[in-house]
Protein backbone atom coordinates (compact mmCIF):
# COMPACT_ATOMS: atom_id res chain seq x y z
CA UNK A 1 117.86 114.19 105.87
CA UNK A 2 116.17 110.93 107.15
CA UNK A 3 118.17 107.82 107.52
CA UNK A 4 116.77 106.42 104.87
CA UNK A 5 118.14 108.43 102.47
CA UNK A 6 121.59 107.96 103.30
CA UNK A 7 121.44 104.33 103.32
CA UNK A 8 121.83 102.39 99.87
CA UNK A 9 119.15 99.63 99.68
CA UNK A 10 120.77 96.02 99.20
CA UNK A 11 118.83 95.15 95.92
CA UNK A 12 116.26 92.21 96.57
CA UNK A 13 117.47 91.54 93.09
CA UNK A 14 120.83 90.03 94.59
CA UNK A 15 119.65 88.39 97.46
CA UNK A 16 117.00 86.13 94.77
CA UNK A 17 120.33 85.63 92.75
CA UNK A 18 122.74 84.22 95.44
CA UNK A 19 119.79 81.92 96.27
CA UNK A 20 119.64 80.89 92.73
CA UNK A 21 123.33 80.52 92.79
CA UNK A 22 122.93 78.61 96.57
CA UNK A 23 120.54 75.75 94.95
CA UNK A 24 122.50 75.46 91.51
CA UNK A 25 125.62 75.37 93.73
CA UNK A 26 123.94 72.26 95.61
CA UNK A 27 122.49 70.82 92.22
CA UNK A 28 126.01 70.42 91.21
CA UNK A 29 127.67 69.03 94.01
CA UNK A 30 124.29 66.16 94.00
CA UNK A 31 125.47 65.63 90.93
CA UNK A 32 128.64 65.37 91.63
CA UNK A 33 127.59 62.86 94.26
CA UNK A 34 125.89 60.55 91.66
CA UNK A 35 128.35 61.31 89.16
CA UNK A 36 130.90 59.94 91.63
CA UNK A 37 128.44 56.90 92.82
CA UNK A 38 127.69 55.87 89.23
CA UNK A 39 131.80 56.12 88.64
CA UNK A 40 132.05 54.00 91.85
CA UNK A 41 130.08 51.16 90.04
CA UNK A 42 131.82 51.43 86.81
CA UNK A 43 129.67 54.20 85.06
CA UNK A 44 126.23 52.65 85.80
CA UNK A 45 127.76 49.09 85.84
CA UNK A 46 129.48 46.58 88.71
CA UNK A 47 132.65 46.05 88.72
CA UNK A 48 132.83 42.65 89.66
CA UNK A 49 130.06 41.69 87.26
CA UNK A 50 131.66 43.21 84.30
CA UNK A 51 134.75 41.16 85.27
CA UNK A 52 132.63 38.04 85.40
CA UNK A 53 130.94 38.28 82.26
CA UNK A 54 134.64 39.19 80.69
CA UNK A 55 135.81 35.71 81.50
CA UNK A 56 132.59 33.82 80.15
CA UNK A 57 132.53 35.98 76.67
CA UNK A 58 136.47 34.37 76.65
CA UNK A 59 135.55 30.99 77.44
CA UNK A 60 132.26 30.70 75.20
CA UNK A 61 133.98 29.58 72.14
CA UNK A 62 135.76 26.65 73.81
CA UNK A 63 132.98 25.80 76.00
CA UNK A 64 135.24 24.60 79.37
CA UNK A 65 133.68 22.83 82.30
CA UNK A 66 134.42 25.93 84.65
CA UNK A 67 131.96 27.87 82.45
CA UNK A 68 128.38 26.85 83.83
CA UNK A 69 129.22 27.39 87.43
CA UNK A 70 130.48 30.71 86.43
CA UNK A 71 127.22 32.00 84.73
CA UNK A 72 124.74 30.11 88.03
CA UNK A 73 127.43 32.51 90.33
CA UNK A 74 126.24 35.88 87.87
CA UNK A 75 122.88 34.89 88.69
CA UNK A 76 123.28 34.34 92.29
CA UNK A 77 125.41 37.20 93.15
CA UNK A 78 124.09 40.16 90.97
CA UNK A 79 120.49 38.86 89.62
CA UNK A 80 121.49 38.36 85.63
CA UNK A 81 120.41 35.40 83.96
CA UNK A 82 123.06 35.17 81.17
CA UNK A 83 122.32 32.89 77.71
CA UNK A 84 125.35 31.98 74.97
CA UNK A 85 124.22 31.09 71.54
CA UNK A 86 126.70 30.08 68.58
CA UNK A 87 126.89 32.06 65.39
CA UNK A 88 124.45 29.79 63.68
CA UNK A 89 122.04 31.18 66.82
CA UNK A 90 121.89 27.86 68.15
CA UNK A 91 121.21 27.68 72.11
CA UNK A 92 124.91 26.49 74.22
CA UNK A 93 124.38 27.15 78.01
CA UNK A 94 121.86 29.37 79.70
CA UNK A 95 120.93 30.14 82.83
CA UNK A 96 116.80 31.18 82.45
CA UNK A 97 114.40 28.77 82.44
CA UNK A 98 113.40 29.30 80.13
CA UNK A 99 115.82 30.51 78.44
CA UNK A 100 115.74 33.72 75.79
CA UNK A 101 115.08 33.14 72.11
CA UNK A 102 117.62 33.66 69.75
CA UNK A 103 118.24 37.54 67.68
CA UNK A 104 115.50 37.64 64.97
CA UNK A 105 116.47 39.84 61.74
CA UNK A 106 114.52 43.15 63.29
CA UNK A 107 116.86 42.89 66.35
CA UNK A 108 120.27 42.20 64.21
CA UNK A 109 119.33 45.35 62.02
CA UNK A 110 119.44 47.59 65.14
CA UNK A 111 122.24 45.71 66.85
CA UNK A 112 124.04 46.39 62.92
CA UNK A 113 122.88 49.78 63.27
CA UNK A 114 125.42 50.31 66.40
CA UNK A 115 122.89 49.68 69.32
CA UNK A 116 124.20 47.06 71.75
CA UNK A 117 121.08 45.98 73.54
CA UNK A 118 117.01 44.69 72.53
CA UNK A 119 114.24 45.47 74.53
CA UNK A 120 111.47 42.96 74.39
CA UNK A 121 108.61 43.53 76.44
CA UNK A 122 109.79 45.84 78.90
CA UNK A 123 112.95 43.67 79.48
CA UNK A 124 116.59 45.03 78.16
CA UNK A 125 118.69 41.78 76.97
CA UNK A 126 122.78 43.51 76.03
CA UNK A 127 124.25 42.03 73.32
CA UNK A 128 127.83 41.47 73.75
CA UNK A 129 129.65 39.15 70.72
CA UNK A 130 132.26 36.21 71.29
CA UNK A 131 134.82 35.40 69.26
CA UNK A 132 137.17 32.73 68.39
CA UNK A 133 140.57 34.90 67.60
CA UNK A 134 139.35 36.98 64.62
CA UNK A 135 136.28 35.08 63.79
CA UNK A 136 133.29 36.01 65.42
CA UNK A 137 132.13 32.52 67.44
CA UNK A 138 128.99 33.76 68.77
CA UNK A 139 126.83 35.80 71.14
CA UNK A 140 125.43 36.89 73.93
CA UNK A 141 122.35 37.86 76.03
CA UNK A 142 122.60 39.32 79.81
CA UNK A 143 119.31 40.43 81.05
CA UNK A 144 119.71 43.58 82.62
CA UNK A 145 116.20 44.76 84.37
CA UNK A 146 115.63 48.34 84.31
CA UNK A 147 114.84 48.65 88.18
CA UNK A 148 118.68 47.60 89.09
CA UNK A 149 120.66 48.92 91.83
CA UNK A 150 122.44 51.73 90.05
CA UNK A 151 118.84 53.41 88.60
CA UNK A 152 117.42 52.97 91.92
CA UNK A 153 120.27 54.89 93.38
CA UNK A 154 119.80 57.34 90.37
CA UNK A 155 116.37 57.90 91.25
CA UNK A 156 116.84 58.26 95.10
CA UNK A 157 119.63 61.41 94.67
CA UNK A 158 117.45 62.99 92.44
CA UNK A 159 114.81 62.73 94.70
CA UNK A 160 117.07 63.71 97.66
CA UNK A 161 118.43 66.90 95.71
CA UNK A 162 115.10 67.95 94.50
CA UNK A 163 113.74 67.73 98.39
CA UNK A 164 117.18 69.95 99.00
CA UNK A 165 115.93 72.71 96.92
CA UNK A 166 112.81 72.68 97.80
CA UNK A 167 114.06 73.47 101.39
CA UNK A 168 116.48 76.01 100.42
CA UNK A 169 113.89 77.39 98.87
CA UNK A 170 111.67 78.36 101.91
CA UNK A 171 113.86 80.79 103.30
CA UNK A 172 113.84 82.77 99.96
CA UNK A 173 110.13 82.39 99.48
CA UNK A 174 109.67 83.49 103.06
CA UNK A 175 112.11 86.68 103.08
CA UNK A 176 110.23 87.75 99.72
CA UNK A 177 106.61 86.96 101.35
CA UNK A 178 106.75 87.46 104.94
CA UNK A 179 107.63 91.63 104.65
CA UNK A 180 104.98 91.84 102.11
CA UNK A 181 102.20 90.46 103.65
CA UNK A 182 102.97 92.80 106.61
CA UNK A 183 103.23 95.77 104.75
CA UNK A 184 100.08 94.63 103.07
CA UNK A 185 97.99 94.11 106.54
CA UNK A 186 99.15 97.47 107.96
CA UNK A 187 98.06 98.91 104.64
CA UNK A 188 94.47 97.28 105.21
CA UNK A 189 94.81 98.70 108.86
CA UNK A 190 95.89 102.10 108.16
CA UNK A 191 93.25 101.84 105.33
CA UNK A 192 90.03 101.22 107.81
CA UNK A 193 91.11 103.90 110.16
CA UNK A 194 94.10 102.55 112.51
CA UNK A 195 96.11 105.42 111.84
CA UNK A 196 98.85 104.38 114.24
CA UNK A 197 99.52 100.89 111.97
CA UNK A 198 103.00 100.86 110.81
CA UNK A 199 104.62 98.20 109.33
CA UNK A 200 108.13 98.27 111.41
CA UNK A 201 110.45 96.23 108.38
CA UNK A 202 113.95 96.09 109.13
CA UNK A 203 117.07 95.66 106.79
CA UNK A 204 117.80 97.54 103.94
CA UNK A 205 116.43 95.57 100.74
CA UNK A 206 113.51 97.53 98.24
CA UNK A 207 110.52 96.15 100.61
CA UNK A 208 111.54 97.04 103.90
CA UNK A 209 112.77 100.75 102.00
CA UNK A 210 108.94 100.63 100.92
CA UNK A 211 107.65 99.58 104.24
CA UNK A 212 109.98 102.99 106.02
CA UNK A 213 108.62 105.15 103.39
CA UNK A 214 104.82 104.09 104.23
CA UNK A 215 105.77 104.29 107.86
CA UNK A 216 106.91 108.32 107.20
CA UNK A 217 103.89 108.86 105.32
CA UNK A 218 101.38 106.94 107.85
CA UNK A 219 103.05 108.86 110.45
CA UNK A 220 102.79 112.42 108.34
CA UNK A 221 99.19 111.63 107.83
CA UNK A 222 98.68 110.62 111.20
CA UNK A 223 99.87 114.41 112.67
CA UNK A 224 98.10 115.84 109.83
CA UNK A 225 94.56 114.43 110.59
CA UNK A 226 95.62 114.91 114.66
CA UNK A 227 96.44 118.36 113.77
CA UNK A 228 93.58 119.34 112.15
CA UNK A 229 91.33 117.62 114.98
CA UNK A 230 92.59 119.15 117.49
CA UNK A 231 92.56 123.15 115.71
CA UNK A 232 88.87 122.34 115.04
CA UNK A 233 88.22 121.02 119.10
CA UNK A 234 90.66 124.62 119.77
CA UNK A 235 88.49 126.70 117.36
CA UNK A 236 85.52 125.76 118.80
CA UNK A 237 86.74 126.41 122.38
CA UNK A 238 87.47 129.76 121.55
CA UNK A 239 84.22 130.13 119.63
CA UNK A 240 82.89 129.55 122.97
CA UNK A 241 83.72 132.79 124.99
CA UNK A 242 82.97 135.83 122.36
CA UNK A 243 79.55 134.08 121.62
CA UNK A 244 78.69 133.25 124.98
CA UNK A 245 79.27 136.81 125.76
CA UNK A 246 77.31 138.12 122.48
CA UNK A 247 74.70 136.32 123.51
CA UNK A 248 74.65 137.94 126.56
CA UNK A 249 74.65 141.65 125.21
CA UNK A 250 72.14 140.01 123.28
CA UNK A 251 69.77 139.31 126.46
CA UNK A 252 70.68 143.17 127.69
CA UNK A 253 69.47 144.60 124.22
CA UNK A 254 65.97 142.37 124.24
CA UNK A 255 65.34 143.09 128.21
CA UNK A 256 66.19 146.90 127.20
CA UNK A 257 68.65 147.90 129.91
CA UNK A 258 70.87 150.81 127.32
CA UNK A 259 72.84 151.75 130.21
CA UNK A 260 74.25 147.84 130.63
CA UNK A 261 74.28 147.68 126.76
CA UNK A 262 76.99 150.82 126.48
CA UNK A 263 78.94 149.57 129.41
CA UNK A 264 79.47 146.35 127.33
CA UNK A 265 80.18 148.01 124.04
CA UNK A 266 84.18 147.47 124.01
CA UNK A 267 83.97 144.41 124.99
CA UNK A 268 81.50 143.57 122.12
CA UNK A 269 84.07 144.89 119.82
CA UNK A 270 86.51 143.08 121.44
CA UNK A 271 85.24 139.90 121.28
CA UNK A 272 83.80 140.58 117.35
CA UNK A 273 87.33 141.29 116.71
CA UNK A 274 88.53 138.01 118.00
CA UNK A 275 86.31 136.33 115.86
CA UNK A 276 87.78 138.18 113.06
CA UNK A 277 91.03 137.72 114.80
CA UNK A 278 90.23 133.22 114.63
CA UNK A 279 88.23 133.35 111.07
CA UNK A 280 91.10 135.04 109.40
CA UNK A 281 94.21 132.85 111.20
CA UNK A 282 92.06 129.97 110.41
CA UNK A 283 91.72 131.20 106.90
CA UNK A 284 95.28 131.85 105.85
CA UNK A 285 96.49 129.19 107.52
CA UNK A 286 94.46 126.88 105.16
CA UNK A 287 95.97 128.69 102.71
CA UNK A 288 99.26 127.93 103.38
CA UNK A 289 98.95 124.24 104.31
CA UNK A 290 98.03 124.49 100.48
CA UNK A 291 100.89 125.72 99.32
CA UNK A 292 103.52 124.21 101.85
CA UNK A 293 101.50 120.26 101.10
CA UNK A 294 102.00 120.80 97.38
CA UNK A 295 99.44 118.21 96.99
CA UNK A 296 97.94 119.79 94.34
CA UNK A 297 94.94 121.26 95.61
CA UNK A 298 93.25 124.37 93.90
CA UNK A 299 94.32 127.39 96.55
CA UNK A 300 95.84 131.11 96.27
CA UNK A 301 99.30 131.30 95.10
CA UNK A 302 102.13 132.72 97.10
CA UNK A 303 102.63 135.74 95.10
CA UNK A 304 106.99 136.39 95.18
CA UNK A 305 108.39 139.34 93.97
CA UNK A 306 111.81 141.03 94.69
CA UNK A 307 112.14 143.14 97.55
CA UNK A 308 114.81 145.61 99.24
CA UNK A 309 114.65 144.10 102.15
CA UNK A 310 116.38 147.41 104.18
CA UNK A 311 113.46 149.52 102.37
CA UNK A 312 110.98 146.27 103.64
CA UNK A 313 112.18 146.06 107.14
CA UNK A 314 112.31 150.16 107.48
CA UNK A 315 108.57 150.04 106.24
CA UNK A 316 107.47 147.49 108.14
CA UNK A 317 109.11 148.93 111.27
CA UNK A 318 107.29 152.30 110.70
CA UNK A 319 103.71 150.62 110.42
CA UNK A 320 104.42 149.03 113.82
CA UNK A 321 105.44 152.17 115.07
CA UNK A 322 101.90 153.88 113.95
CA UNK A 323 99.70 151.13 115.34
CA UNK A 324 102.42 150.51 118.88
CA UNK A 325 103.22 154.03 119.45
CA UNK A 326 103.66 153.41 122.91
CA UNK A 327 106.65 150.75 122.46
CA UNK A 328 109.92 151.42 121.48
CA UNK A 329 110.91 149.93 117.91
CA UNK A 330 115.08 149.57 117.72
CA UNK A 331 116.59 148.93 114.02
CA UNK A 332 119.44 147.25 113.31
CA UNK A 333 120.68 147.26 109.87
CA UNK A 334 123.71 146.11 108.35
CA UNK A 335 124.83 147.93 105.71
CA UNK A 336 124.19 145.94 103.00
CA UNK A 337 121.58 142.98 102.57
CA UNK A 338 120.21 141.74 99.73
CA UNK A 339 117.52 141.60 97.51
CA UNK A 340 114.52 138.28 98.83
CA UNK A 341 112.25 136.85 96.74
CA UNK A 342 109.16 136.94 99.00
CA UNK A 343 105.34 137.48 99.66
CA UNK A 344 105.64 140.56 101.04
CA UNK A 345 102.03 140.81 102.43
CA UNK A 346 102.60 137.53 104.54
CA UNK A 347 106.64 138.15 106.01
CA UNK A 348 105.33 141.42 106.95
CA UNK A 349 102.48 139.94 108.76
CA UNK A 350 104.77 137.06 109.88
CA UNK A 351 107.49 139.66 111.22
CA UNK A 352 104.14 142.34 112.44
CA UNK A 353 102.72 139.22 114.32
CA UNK A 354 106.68 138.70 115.98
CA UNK A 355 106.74 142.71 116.82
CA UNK A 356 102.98 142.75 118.25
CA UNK A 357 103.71 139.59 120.73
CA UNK A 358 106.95 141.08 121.73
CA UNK A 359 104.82 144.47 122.52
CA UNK A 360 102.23 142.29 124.44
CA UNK A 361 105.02 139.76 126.76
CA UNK A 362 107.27 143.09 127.75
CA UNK A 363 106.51 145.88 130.34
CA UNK A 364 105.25 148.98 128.91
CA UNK A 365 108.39 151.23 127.92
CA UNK A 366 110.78 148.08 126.86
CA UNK A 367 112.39 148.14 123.96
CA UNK A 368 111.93 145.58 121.06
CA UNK A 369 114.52 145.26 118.77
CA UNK A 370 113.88 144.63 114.79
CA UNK A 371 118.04 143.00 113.16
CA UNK A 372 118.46 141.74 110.12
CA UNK A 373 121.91 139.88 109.29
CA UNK A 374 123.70 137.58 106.17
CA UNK A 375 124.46 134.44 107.31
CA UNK A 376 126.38 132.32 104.26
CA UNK A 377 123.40 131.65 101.66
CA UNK A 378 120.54 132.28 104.22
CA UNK A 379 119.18 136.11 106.08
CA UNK A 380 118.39 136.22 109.22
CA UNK A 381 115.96 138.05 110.73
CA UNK A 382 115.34 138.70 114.75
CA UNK A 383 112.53 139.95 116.94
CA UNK A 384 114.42 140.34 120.41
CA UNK A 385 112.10 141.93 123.23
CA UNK A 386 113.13 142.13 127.29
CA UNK A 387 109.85 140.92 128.35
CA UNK A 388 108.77 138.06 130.92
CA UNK A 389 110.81 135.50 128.71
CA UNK A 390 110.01 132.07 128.26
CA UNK A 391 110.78 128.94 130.27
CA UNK A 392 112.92 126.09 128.27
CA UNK A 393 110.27 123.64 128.18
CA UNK A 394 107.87 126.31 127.03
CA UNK A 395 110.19 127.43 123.40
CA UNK A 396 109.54 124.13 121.63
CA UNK A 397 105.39 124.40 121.88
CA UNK A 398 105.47 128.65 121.09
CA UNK A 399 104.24 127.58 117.33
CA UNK A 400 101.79 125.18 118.68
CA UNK A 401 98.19 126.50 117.82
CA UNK A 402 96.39 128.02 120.63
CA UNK A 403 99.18 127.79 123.11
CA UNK A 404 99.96 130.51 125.37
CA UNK A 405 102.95 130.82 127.84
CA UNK A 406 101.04 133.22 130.35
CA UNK A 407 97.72 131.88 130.38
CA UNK A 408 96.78 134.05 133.04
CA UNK A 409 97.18 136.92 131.17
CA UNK A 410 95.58 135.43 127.26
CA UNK A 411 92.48 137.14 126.80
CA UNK A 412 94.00 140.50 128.96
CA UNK A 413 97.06 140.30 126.29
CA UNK A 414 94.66 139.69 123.46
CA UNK A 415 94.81 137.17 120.75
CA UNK A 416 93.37 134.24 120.33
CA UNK A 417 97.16 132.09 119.93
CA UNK A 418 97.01 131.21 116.16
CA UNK A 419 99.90 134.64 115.74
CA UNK A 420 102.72 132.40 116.03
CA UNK A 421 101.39 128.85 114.16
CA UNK A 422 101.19 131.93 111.03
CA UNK A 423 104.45 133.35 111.54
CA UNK A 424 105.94 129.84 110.97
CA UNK A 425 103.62 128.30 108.17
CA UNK A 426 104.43 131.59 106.45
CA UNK A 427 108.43 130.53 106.63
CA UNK A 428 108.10 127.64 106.11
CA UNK A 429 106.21 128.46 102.82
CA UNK A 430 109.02 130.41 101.54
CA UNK A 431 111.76 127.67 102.57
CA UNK A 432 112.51 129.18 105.82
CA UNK A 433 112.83 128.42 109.75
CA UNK A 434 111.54 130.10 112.64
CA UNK A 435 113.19 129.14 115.58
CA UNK A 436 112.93 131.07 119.79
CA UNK A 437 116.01 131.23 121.92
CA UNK A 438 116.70 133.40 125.12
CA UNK A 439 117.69 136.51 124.72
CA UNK A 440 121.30 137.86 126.24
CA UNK A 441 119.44 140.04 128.63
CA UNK A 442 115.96 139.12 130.28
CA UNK A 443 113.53 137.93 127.22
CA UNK A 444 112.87 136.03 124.12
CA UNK A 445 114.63 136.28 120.84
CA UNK A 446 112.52 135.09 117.56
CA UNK A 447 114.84 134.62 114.55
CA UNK A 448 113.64 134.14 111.00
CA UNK A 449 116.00 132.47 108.46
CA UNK A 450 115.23 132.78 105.11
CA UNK A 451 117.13 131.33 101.81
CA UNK A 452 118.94 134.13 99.71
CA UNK A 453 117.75 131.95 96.67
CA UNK A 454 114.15 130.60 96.14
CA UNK A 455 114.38 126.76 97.22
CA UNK A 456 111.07 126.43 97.45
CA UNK A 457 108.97 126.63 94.47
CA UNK A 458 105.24 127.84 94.56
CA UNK A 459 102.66 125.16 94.89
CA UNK A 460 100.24 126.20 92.35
């Protein structure tokens, strides 16, 4: 199981909403700033001024001496021209030149109306009453422009908190875009031919879980395409030999020397039957890329049906025996096994090819042995021969097509090194293993493990 699958992905879903919660968490304490600023200055309004403007709505209706220089020290201090009229509207003291007009009747209907300030011409005049005990003396007018200090601090946090988020922003714009456009220019690679593009995201959110599944399937496709290069430069090195030398026996038959021709016979069949030999590995093992892919190519089914396997192994040992006389065949049963769900054409040509190479690798007269064991919810079955064994570094590439261990002994030993690539495409295709250890004694042991149930359905 890959890594992948064991981690959980942290949901890009959550890291988007703790962002969303970062900048609504810094929204509120801006506000919280302004609230707090705006509080400082009396809820949008000084302090000092309101105290001010207290003391000359109190002395309006008597009018004292103190009053005037009290309104010119509003002006000077905090920029508001204030005006006092009477009740009648009549001008007492102001401090514009010149100064406001009285309240007409459209500006006493909305100050009746509950609004406590007029607007005239883009000016704001609040309206604040005077009285004379319970007798309403008077009124009046502060101008109060709209670009004072507390809306210009207004503005300036807003602007500050909206430049805020638009900086916590970036890193959440840049997580989200930065994976994606990489996955997206190793898809354009990997698209025009770079097959070794891969996009190499870390963490564990949905893109970088995307980015690690594209890598395993760039990587699959990758030692696909490799693999089918390389059998086709292999096949056509082989190709090489038999036809070179048919084309030789070729020359002998058109420059009519019989005698030459007959000498060469065998080895005409020889090397006729290694082209069989190539065509027909080639062949299946098309076949079962088909099936094993499951990518939904048209291709010949794997055709499973139950099968003894004590009756299939004692068969399959006694065709061995008819074509190998010369090699002893040991079989070692247990003395029960059960039933497999298999194509028995192919795991007797998988476990014929296993028998044959064990034949070819030992001295003539050693024994090759044929076992076939439970093991929990899997068989096992073992080729175990006392040949010329096989070094360590050598067991890993045995399934490797075209590989040989003795190369110095290939075309004496026969085959043409596809026997072992079929053996385990053929396992594999029936949810198997094939795996090469040493045997106890001097040799190799080939073990087959197959699954007691089928846990891998045909392709087709």
């Amino acid at each position: 199981m890959k890594l992948s699958e064991h981690l959980r992905p942290r949901r890009m879903f959550w890291r988007i909403y703790l962002y969303g919660l970062l900048m609504l968490g810094s929204s509120v304490v801006a506000l919280g700033i302004v609230a707090e600023a705006i509080e400082a200055q009396g809820g949008g309004r000084i302090p000092d001024l309101d105290r001010k403007l207290e003391q000359v709505v109190k002395l309006a209706p008597t009018d004292p001496p103190e009053l005037q220089p009290l309104m010119q020290s509003i002006v000077a201090e905090h920029g508001h021209h204030v005006t006092l009229f009477d009740a009648q509207g009549r001008l007492r003291r102001s401090t514009a030149n010149p100064p406001p007009r009285m309240l007409d009747e459209t500006e006493w209907q909305g100050i009746r109306l509950g609004y406590s300030w007029v607007n005239r011409e883009g000016t704001h005049f609040w309206v604040t009453f005077t009285w004379r005990g319970s007798t309403m003396d008077g009124y009046m007018l502060r101008e109060a422009s709209r670009t004072n200090r507390s809306y210009m601090f207004l503005g300036l946090v807003i602007t500050i908190v909206l430049l805020v988020l638009a900086l916590l922003s970036i890193p959440l714009a840049r997580a989200i875009a930065s994976p994606l456009e990489r996955l997206t220019k190793v898809v354009d690679e990997f698209g025009q031919g770079r097959l070794s593009a891969r996009a190499n995201l870390k963490g564990r959110n949905e893109v970088a879980m995307l980015g690690r599944a594209f890598d395993e399937m760039a990587a699959r496709m990758e030692a696909l395409i490799r693999g089918q290069k390389e059998l086709m430069a292999n096949v056509s090195h082989e190709l090489r030999t038999p036809l070179a030398r048919l084309g030789v026996t070729l020359d002998l038959v058109e420059d009519g020397q019989p005698e030459e021709l007959a000498t060469r016979l065998p080895e005409l069949r020889r090397d006729i039957g290694e082209l069989q030999q190539l065509v027909d590995g080639v062949m299946q093992m098309a076949r079962l890329d088909l099936e094993t892919n499951q990518a939904g190519q048209p291709g010949p089914r794997i055709q499973r049906v139950s099968v003894s396997l004590p009756d299939f192994l004692r068969d399959t040992a006694e065709r061995f025996q008819r074509t190998a006389p010369e090699c002893p065949l040991s079989l070692e049963l247990p003395e029960t096994l059960p039933s497999l769900e298999v194509d028995p054409v192919l795991v007797r040509r998988a476990i014929h090819n296993l028998l044959d190479n064990a034949r070819k690798y030992s001295e003539p007269g050693s024994a090759v042995t044929l076992r076939a064991s439970v093991d929990g919810d899997s068989v096992r079955v073992e080729v175990e021969d006392r040949g010329i064994g096989v070094s360590t570094t050598d067991l890993p590439q045995l399934t490797t097509p075209f590989f040989r261990t003795d190369r110095s002994r290939a075309r004496e030993t026969g085959g043409v090194g596809l026997g072992l690539t079929l053996v385990r495409r053929i396992v594999e295709a029936h949810g198997g293993t094939l795996s090469f250890q040493h045997a106890a004694e001097k040799g190799t042991r080939a073990t087959l493990v197959f699954p007691k149930t089928r846990d891998l359905q045909s392709a087709a």
